[in-house]
Protein backbone atom coordinates (compact mmCIF):
# COMPACT_ATOMS: atom_id res chain seq x y z
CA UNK A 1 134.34 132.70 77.43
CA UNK A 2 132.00 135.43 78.18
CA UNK A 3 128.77 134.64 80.09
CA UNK A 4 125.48 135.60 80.07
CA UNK A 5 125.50 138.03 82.96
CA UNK A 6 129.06 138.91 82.80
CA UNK A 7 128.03 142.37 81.41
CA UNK A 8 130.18 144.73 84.56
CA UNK A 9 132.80 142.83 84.31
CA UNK A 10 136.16 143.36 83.32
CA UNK A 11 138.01 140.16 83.80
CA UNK A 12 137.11 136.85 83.03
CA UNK A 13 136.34 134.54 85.95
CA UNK A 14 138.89 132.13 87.14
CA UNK A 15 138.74 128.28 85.74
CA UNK A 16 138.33 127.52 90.18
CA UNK A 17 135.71 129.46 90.36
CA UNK A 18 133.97 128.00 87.54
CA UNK A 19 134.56 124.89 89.26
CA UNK A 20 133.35 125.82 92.60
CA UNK A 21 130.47 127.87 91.33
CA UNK A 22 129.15 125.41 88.76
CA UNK A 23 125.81 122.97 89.48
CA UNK A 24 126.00 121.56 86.15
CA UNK A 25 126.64 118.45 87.80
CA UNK A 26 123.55 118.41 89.84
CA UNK A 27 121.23 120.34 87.73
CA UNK A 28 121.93 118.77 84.07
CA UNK A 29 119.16 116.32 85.10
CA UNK A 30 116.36 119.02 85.09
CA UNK A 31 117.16 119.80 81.61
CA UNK A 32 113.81 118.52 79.87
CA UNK A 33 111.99 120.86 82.75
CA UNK A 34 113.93 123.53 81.74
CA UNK A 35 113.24 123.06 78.20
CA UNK A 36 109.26 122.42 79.03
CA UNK A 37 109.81 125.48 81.21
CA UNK A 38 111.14 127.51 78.20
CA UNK A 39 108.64 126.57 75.64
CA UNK A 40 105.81 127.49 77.95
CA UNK A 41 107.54 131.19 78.48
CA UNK A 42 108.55 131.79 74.82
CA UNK A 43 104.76 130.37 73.59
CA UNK A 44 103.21 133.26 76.22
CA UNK A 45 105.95 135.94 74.97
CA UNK A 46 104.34 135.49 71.40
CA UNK A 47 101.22 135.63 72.68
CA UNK A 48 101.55 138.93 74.82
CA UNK A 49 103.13 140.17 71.35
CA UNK A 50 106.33 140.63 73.42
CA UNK A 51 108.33 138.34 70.84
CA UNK A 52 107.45 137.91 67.36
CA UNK A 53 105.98 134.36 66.12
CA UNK A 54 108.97 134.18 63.89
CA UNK A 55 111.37 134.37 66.89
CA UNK A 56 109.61 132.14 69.08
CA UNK A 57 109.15 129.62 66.19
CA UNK A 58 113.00 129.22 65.75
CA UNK A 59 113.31 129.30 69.43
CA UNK A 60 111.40 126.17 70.22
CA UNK A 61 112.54 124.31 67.26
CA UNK A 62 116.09 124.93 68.79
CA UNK A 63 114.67 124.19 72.10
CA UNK A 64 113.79 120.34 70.68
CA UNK A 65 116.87 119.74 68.74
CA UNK A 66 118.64 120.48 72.09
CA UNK A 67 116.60 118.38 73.93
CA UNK A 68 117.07 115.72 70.87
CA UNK A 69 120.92 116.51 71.38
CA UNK A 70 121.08 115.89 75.12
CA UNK A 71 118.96 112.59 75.11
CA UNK A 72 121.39 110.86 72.50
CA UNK A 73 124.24 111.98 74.52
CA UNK A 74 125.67 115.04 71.59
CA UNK A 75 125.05 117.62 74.06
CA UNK A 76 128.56 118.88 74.98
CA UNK A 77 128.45 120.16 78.05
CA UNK A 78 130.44 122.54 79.46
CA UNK A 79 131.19 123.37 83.70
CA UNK A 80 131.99 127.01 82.48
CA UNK A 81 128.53 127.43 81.86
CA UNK A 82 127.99 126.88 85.03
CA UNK A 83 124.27 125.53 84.95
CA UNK A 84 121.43 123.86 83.15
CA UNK A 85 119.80 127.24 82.27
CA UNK A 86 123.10 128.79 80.70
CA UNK A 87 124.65 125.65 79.28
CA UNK A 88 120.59 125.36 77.04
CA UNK A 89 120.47 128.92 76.54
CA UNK A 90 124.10 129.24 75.23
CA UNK A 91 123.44 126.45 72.89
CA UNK A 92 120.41 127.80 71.70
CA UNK A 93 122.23 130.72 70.67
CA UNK A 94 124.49 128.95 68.88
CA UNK A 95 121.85 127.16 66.89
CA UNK A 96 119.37 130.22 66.11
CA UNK A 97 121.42 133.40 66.49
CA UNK A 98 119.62 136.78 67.89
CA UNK A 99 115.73 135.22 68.41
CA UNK A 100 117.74 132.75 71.25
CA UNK A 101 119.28 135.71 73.22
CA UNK A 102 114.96 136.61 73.56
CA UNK A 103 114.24 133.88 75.30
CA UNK A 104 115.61 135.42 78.82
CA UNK A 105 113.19 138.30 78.07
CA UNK A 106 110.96 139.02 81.47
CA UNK A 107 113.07 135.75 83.07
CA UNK A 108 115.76 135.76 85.44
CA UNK A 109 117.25 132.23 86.33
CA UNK A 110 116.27 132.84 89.61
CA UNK A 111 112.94 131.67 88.64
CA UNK A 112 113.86 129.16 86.20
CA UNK A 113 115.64 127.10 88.60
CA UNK A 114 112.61 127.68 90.48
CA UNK A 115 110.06 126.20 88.20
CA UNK A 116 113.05 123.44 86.83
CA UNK A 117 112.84 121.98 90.85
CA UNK A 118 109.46 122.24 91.30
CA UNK A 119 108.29 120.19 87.94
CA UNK A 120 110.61 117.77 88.68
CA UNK A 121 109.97 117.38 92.23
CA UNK A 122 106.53 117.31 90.64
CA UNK A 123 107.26 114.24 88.25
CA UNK A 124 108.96 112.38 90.55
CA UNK A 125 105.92 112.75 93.26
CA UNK A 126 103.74 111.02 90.65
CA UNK A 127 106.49 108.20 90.01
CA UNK A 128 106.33 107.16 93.18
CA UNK A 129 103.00 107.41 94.36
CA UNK A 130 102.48 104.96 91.44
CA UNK A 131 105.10 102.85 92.61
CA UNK A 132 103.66 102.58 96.10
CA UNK A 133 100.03 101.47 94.35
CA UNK A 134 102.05 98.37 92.65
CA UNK A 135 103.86 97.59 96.05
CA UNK A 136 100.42 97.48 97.40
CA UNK A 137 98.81 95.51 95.04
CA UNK A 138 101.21 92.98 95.33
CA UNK A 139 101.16 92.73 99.24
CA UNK A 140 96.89 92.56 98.86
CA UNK A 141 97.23 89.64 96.32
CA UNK A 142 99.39 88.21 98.84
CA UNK A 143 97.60 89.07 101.74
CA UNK A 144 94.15 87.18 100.37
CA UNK A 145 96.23 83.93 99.79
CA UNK A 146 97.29 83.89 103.78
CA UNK A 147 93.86 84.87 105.54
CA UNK A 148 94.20 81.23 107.27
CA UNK A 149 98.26 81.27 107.93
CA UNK A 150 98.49 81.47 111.63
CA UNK A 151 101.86 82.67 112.95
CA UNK A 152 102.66 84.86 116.39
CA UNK A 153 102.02 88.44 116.49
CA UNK A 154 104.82 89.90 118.67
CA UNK A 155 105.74 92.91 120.82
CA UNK A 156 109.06 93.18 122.09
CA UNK A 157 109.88 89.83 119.90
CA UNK A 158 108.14 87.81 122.41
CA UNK A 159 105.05 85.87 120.94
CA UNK A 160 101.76 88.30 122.43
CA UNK A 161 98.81 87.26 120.31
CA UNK A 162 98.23 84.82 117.32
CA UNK A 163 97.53 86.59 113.96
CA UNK A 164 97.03 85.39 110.17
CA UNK A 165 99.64 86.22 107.59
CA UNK A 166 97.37 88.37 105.77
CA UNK A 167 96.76 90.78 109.15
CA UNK A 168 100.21 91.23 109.57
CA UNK A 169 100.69 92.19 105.76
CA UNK A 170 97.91 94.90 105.61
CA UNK A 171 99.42 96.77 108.44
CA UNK A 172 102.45 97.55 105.94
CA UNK A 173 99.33 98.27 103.00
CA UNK A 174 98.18 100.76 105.70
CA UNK A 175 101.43 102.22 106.29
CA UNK A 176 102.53 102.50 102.47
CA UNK A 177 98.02 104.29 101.91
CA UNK A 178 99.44 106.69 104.25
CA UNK A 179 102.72 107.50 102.43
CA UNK A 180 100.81 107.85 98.94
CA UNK A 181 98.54 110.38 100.96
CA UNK A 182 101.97 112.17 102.09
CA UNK A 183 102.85 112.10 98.47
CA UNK A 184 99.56 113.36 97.35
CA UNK A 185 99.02 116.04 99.70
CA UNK A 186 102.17 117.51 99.12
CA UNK A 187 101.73 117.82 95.22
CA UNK A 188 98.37 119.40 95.81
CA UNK A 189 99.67 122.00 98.27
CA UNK A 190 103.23 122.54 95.70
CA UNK A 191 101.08 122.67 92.39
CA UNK A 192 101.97 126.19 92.21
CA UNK A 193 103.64 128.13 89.34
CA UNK A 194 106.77 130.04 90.35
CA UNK A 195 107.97 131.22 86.83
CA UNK A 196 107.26 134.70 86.35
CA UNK A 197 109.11 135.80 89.68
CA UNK A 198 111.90 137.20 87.25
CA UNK A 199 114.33 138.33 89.92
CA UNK A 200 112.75 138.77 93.12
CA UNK A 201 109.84 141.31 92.10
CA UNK A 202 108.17 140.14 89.16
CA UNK A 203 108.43 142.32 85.74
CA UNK A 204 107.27 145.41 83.90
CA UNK A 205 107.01 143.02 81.00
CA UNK A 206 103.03 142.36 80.19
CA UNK A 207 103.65 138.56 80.97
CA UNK A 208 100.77 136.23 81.92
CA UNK A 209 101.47 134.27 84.46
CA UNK A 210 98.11 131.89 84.58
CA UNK A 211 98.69 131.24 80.41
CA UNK A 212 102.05 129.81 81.37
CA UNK A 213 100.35 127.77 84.63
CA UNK A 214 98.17 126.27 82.35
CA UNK A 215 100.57 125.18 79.87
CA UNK A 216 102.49 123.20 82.43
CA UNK A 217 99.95 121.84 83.91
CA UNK A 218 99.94 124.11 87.26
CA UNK A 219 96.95 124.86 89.21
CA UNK A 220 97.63 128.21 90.01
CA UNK A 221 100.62 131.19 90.45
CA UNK A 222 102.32 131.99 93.38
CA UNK A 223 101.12 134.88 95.17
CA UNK A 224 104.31 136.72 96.84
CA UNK A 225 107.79 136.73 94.29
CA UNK A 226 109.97 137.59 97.04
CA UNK A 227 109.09 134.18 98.62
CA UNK A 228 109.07 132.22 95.43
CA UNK A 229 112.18 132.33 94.11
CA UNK A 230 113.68 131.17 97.23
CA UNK A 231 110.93 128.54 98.26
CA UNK A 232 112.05 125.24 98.61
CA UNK A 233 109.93 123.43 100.77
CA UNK A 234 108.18 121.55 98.55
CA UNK A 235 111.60 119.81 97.93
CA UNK A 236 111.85 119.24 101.60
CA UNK A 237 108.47 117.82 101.80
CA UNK A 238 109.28 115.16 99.17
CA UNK A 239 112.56 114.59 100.90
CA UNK A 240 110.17 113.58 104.52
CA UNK A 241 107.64 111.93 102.40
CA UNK A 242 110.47 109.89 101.45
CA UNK A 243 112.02 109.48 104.44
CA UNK A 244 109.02 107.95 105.96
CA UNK A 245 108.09 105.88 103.17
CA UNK A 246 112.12 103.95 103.33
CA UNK A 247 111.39 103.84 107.32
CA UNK A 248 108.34 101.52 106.31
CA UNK A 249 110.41 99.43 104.48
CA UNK A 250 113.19 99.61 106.59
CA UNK A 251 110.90 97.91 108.86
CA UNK A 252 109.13 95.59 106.77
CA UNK A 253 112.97 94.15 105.60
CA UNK A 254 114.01 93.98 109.11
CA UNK A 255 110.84 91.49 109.58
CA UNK A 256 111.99 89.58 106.41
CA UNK A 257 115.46 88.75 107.85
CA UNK A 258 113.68 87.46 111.14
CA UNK A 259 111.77 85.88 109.20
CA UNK A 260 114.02 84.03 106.90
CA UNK A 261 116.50 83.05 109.42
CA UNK A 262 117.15 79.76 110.95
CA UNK A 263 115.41 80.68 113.99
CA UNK A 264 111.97 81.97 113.02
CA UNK A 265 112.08 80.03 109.29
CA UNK A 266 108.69 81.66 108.43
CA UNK A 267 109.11 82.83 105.06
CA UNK A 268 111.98 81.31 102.38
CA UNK A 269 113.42 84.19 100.31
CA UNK A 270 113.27 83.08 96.70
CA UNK A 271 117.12 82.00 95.58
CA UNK A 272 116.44 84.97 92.35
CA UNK A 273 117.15 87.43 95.49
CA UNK A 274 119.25 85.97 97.50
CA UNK A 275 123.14 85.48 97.84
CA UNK A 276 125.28 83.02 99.10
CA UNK A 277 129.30 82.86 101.01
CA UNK A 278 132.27 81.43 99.03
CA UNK A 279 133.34 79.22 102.19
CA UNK A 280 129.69 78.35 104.27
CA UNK A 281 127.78 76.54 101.55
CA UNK A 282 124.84 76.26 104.01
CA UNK A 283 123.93 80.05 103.77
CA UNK A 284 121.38 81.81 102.26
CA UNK A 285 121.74 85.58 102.98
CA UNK A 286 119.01 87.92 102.80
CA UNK A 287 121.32 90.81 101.21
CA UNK A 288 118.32 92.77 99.46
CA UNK A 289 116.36 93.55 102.91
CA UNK A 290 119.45 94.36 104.10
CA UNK A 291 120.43 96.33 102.12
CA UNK A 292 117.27 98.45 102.24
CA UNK A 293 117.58 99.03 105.40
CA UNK A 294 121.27 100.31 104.61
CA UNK A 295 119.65 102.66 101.96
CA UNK A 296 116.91 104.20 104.52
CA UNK A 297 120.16 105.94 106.21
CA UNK A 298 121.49 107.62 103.38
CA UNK A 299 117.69 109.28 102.08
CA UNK A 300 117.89 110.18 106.18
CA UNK A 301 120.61 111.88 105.69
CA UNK A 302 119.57 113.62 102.47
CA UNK A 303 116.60 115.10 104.31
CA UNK A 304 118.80 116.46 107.48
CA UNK A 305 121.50 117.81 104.86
């Protein structure tokens, strides 16, 4: 097949290169960013009067069917397109003809993939921020039911000084405040629109940046190109952010296996989370701590990699 940028070329590529090249199968998940991403550019193309309303009309009613075609699983998708941005924007053309060949106009994928990461590093920051508020609304309505539950506050697991239940949970609520201010710091400091980059350089094209900003719900554009299409710390922030919330509850599981065992019997883990062995009948394993604590390695590793 020929590809979008395969214009030079004389031969088509090889099937193991298409293979080896391809991050379809990473990148397919940032397809409704890229389609957000698209409708934003093509809305501010019609509006600079680069494209014609007509064009950009039957490019974001292809845009949706697409998107309508990937979320009930029609979207064929193909590794010779190599990524999100091609596999969409081949499709489009299919659908619509001429107006979807446009849509690249004053874009280069080099800052498509650029906004795709960032809005959905974006998303995701949000997710779990609001996951962290349920986790510690549920510790605090735990918390005011144990003010009067005595049990040993420890260092080096010897008993130190006594402590209520309640103390010993709001050290975790403090720990988890400060990972939601991680989260929430970092999506203030990345809330910055890289689209518009093209290339490296930017564009002759009379584009406008802060229009398309605005429509995504950025709070500003990047200042240097050069920088922004190769940024990517704000994906290594979330990876930290994340890394430090799992060592939290790395630590907070570790405490409910000492706690559950047969030798501290504090807390009983309800039988709803909790498995068994096929030949000691008397067991009661805590396998979901554990396994979060087996977890916390792997998003370790995803930030060192």
């Amino acid at each position: 097949m020929s590809k979008l940028w395969s214009g030079r070329f004389k031969k088509t590529g090889a099937k193991l290169l298409d293979e080896f090249n391809a991050s379809l199968p990473f990148d397919r998940k940032l397809y409704e960013e890229d389609i957000r991403g698209s409708i934003a550019h093509s809305t501010m193309l019609a509006k600079q009067g680069i494209l014609n309303e007509e064009d950009v009309k039957q490019i974001i009613d292809g845009l949706m069917l697409i998107k309508k075609e990937i979320e009930n699983e029609e979207f064929v998708f193909d590794i010779a397109h190599e990524d999100i941005h091609m596999s969409v924007e081949t499709r489009l053309i299919e659908l619509i003809g001429e107006a979807g060949k446009r849509l690249h106009t004053a874009r280069s994928r080099n800052d498509q993939v650029a906004v795709d990461f960032r809005l959905y590093v974006q998303k995701q920051t949000i997710i779990l921020v609001g996951v962290l508020e349920e986790l510690i609304k549920v510790l605090l309505e735990i918390a005011k039911k144990h003010t009067t539950t005595l049990l040993p506050g420890m260092t080096h697991l010897q008993h130190a000084q006594p402590i209520n239940f309640a103390f010993h949970l709001s050290a975790y609520i403090s720990m988890f405040m400060r990972d939601i201010q991680r989260f929430e710091s970092s999506y203030k400091r990345n809330n910055i629109l890289p689209l518009g980059c093209a290339a490296l350089a930017g564009t002759p094209h009379p584009i406008d940046r802060e229009y398309v900003a605005k429509m995504l719900g950025f709070d500003s554009v990047s200042v240097n190109c050069l920088d922004t299409v190769s940024d990517r710390d704000f994906a290594l922030e979330i990876l930290f952010n994340i890394a430090t919330t799992m060592m939290h509850v790395s630590r907070f599981a570790e405490e409910l296996i000492l706690w559950s065992s047969y030798e501290f019997k504090f807390v009983t883990l309800s039988d709803e989370y909790s498995t068994g062995s096929s030949i000691m009948p008397q067991k009661k394993n805590p396998d979901v701590p554990e396994l979060l604590r087996g977890k916390t390695g792997r998003v370790n590793g995803n930030l060192i990699s």
